[in-house]
N, C-alpha and C. Protein backbone atom coordinates (compact mmCIF):
# COMPACT_ATOMS: atom_id res chain seq x y z
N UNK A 1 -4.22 36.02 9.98
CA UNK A 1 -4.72 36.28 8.65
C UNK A 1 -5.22 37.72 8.53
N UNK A 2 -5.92 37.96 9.47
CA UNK A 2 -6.55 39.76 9.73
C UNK A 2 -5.34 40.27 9.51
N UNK A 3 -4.00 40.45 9.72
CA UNK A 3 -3.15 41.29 9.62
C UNK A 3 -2.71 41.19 8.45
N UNK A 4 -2.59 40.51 7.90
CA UNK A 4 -2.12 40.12 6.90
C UNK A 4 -2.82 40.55 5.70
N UNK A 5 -4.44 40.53 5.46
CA UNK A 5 -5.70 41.86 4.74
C UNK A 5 -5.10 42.98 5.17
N UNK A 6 -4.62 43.69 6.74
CA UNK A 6 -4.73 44.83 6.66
C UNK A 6 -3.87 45.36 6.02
N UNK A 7 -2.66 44.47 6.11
CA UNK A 7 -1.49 45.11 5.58
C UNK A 7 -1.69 45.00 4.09
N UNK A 8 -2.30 44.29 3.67
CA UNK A 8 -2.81 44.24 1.64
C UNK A 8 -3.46 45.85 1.37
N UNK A 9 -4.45 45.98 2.57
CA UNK A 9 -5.46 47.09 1.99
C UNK A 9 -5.21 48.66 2.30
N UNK A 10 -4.09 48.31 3.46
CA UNK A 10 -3.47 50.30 3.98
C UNK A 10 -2.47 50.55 2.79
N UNK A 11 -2.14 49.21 2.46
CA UNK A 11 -0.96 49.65 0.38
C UNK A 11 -1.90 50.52 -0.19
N UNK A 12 -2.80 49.34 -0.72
CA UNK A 12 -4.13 49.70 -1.49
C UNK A 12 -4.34 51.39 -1.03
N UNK A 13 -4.77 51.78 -0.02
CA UNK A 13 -5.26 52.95 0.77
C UNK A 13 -4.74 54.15 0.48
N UNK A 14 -2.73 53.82 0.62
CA UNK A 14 -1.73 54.48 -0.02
C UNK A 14 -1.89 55.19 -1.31
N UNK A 15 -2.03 54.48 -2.20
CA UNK A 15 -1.61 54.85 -3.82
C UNK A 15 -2.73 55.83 -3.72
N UNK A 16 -1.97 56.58 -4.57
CA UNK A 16 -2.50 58.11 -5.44
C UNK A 16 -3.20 57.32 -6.42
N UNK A 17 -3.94 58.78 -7.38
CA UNK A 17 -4.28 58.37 -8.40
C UNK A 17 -2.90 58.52 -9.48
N UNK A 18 -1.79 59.38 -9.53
CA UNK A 18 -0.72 59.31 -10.09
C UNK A 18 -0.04 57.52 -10.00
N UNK A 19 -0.11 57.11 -8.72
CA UNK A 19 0.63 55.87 -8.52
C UNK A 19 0.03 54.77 -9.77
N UNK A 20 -1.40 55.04 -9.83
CA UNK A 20 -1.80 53.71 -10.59
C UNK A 20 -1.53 53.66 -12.17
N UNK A 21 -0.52 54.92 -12.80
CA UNK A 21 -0.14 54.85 -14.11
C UNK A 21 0.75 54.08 -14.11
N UNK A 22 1.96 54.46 -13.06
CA UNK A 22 2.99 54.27 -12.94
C UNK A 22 3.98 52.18 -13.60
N UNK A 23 4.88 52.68 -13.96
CA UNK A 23 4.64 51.20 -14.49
C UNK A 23 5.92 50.75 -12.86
N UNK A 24 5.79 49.38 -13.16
CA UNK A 24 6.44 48.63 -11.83
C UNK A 24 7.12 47.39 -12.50
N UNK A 25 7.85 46.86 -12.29
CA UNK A 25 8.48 45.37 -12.48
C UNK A 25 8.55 44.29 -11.49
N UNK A 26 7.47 43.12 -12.61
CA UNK A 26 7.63 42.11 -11.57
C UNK A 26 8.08 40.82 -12.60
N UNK A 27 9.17 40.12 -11.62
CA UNK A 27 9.57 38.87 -12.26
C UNK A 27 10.27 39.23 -13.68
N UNK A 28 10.77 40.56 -13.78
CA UNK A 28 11.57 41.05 -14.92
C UNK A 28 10.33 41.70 -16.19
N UNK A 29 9.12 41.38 -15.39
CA UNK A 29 8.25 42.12 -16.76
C UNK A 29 7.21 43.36 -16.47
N UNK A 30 7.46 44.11 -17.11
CA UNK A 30 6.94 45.53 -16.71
C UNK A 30 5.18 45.72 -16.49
N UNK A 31 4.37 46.26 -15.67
CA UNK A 31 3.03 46.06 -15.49
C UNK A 31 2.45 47.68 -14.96
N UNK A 32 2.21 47.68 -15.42
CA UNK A 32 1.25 48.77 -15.03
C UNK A 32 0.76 48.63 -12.98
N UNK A 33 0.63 49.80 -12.19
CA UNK A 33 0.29 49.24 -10.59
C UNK A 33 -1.43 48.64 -10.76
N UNK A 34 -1.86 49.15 -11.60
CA UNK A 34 -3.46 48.45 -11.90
C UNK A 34 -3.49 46.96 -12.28
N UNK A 35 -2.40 46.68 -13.43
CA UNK A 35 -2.39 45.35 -13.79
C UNK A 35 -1.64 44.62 -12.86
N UNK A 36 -0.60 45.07 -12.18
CA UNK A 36 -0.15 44.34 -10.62
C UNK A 36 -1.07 44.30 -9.64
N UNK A 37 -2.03 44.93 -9.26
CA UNK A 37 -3.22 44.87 -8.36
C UNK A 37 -4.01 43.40 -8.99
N UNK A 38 -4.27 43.61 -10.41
CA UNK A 38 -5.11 42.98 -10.83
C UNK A 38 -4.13 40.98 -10.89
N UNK A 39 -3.35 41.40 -10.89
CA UNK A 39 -2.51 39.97 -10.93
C UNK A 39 -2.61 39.17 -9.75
N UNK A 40 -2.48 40.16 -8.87
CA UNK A 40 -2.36 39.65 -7.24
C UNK A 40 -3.83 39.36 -6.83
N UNK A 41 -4.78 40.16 -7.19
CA UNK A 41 -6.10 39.61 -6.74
C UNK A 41 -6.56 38.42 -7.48
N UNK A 42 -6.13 37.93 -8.71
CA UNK A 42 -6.10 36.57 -9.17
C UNK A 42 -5.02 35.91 -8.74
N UNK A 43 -4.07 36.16 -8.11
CA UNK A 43 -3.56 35.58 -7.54
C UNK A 43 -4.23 34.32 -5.84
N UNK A 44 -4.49 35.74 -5.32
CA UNK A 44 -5.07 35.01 -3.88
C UNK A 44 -6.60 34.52 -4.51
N UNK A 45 -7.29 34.74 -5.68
CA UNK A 45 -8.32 34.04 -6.07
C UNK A 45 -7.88 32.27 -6.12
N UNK A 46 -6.95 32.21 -6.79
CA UNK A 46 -6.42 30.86 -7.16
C UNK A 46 -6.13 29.84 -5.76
N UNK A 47 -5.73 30.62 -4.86
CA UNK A 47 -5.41 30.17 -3.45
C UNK A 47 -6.44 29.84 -2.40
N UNK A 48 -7.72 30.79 -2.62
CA UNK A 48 -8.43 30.45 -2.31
C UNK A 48 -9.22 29.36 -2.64
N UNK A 49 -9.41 28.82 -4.27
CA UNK A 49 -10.01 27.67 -4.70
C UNK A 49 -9.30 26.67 -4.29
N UNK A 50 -7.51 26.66 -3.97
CA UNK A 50 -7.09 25.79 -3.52
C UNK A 50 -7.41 25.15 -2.13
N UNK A 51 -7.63 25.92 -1.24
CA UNK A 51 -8.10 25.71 0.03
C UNK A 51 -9.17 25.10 0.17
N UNK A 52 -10.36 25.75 -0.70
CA UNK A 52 -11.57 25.18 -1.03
C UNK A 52 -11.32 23.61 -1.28
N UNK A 53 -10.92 23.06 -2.29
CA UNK A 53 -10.29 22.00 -2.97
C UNK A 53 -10.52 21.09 -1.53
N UNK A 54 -9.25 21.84 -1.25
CA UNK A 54 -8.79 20.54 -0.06
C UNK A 54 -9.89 20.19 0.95
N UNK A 55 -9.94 21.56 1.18
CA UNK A 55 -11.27 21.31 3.15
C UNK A 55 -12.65 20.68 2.14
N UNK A 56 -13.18 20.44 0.76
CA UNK A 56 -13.39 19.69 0.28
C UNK A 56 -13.72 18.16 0.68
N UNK A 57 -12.37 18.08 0.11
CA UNK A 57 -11.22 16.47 0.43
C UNK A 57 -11.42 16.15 1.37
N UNK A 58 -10.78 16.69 2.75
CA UNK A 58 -10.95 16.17 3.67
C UNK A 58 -11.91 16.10 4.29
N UNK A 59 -12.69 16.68 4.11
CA UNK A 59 -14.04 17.37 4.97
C UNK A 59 -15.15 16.24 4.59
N UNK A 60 -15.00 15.58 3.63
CA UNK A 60 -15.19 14.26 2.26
C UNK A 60 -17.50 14.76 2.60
N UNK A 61 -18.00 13.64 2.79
CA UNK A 61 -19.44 14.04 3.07
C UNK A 61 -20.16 14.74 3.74
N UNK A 62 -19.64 15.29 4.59
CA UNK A 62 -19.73 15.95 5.42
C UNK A 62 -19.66 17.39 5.23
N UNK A 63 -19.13 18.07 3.66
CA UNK A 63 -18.90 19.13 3.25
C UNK A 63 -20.23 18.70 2.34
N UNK A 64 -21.33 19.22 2.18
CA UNK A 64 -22.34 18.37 1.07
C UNK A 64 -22.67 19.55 0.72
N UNK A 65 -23.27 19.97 -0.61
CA UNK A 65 -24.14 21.57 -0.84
C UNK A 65 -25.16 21.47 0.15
N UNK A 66 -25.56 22.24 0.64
CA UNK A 66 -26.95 22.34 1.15
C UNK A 66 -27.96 22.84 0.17
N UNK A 67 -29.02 21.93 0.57
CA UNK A 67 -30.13 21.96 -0.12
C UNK A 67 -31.30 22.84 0.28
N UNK A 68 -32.22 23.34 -1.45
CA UNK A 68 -33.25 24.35 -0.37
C UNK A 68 -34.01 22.95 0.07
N UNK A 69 -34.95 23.87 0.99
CA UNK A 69 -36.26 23.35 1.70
C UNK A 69 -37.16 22.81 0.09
N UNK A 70 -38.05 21.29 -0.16
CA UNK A 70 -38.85 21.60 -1.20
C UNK A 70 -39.81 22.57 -1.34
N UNK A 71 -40.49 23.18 -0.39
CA UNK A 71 -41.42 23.84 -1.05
C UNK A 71 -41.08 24.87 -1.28
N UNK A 72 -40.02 25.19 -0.90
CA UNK A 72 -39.29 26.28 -1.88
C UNK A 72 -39.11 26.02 -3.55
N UNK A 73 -38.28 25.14 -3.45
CA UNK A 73 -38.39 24.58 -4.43
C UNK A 73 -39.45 24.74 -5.60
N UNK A 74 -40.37 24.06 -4.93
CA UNK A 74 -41.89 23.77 -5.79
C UNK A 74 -42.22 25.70 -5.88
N UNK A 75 -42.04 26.18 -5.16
CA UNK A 75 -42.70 27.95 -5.23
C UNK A 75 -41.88 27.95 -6.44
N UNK A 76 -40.71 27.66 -6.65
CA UNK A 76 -39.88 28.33 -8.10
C UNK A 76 -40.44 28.15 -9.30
N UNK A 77 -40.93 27.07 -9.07
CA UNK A 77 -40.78 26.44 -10.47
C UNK A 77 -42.25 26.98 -10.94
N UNK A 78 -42.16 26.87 -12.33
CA UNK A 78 -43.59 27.42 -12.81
C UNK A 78 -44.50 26.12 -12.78
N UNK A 79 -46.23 26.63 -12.85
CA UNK A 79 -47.00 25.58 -12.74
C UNK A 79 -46.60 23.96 -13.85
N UNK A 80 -47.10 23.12 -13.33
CA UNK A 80 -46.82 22.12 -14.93
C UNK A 80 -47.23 22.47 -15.90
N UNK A 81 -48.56 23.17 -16.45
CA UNK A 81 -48.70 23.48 -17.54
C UNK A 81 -48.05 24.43 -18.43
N UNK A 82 -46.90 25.10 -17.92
CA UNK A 82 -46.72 26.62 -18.35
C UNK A 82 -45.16 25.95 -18.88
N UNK A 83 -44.68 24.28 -18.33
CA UNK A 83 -43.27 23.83 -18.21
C UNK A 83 -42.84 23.81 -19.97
N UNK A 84 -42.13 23.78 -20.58
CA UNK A 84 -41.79 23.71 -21.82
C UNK A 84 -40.43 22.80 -21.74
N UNK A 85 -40.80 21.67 -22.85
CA UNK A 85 -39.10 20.92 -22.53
C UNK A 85 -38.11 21.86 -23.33
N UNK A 86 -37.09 21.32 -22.84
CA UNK A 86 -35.62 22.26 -23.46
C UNK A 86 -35.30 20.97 -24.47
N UNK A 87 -35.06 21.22 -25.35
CA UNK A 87 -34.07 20.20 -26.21
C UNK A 87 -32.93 20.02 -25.97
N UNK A 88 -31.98 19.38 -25.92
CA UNK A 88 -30.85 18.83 -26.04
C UNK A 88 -30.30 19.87 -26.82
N UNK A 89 -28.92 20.28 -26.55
CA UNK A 89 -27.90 20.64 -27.25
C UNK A 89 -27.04 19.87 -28.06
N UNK A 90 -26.98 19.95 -29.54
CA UNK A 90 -26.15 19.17 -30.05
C UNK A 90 -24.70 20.01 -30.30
N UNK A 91 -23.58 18.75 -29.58
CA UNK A 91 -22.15 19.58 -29.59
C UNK A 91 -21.74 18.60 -30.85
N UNK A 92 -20.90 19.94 -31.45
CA UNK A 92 -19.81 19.31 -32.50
C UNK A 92 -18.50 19.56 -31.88
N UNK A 93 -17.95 18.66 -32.08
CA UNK A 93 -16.13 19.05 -31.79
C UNK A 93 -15.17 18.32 -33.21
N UNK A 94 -14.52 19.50 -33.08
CA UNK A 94 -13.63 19.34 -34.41
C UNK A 94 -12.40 18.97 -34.01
């Protein structure tokens, strides 16, 4: 996988500032090298949530959030008297 970043980021390293006007074609549609940078890093974003997803799944309870410590907790929060309720949000959908 390390080789595989390095070889993403010595490209990256490459380009001029001339290179990043430049337009490029991908999949028959023309992009700017900024908006191809920017495609591909949402690209491996998406791949990564996929991975996430799964080791998830399998990982089943054992993947749990971790929780703070309470008295952390309790340090956050403001005293009871100072607490104010929130109201409810009312949603409309059309």
């Amino acid at each position: 996988m390390e080789a595989g970043w390095k070889f993403c980021l010595d490209a990256l390293d490459a380009l001029k500032d001339d290179d990043l006007t430049r337009t490029i074609t991908i999949r028959t549609e023309p992009h700017s090298v900024m908006q191809a940078i920017n495609r591909q890093v949402g690209h491996y974003a998406h791949h990564v949530g996929q991975i996430v997803f799964l080791a998830k799944h399998f990982a089943g309870e054992k993947m749990a959030n971790p929780k703070r410590p309470q008295e952390k907790v309790r340090r956050l929060q403001p005293p009871s008297s100072n607490r104010r309720s929130i109201p409810a949000l009312a949603h409309t959908w059309t």
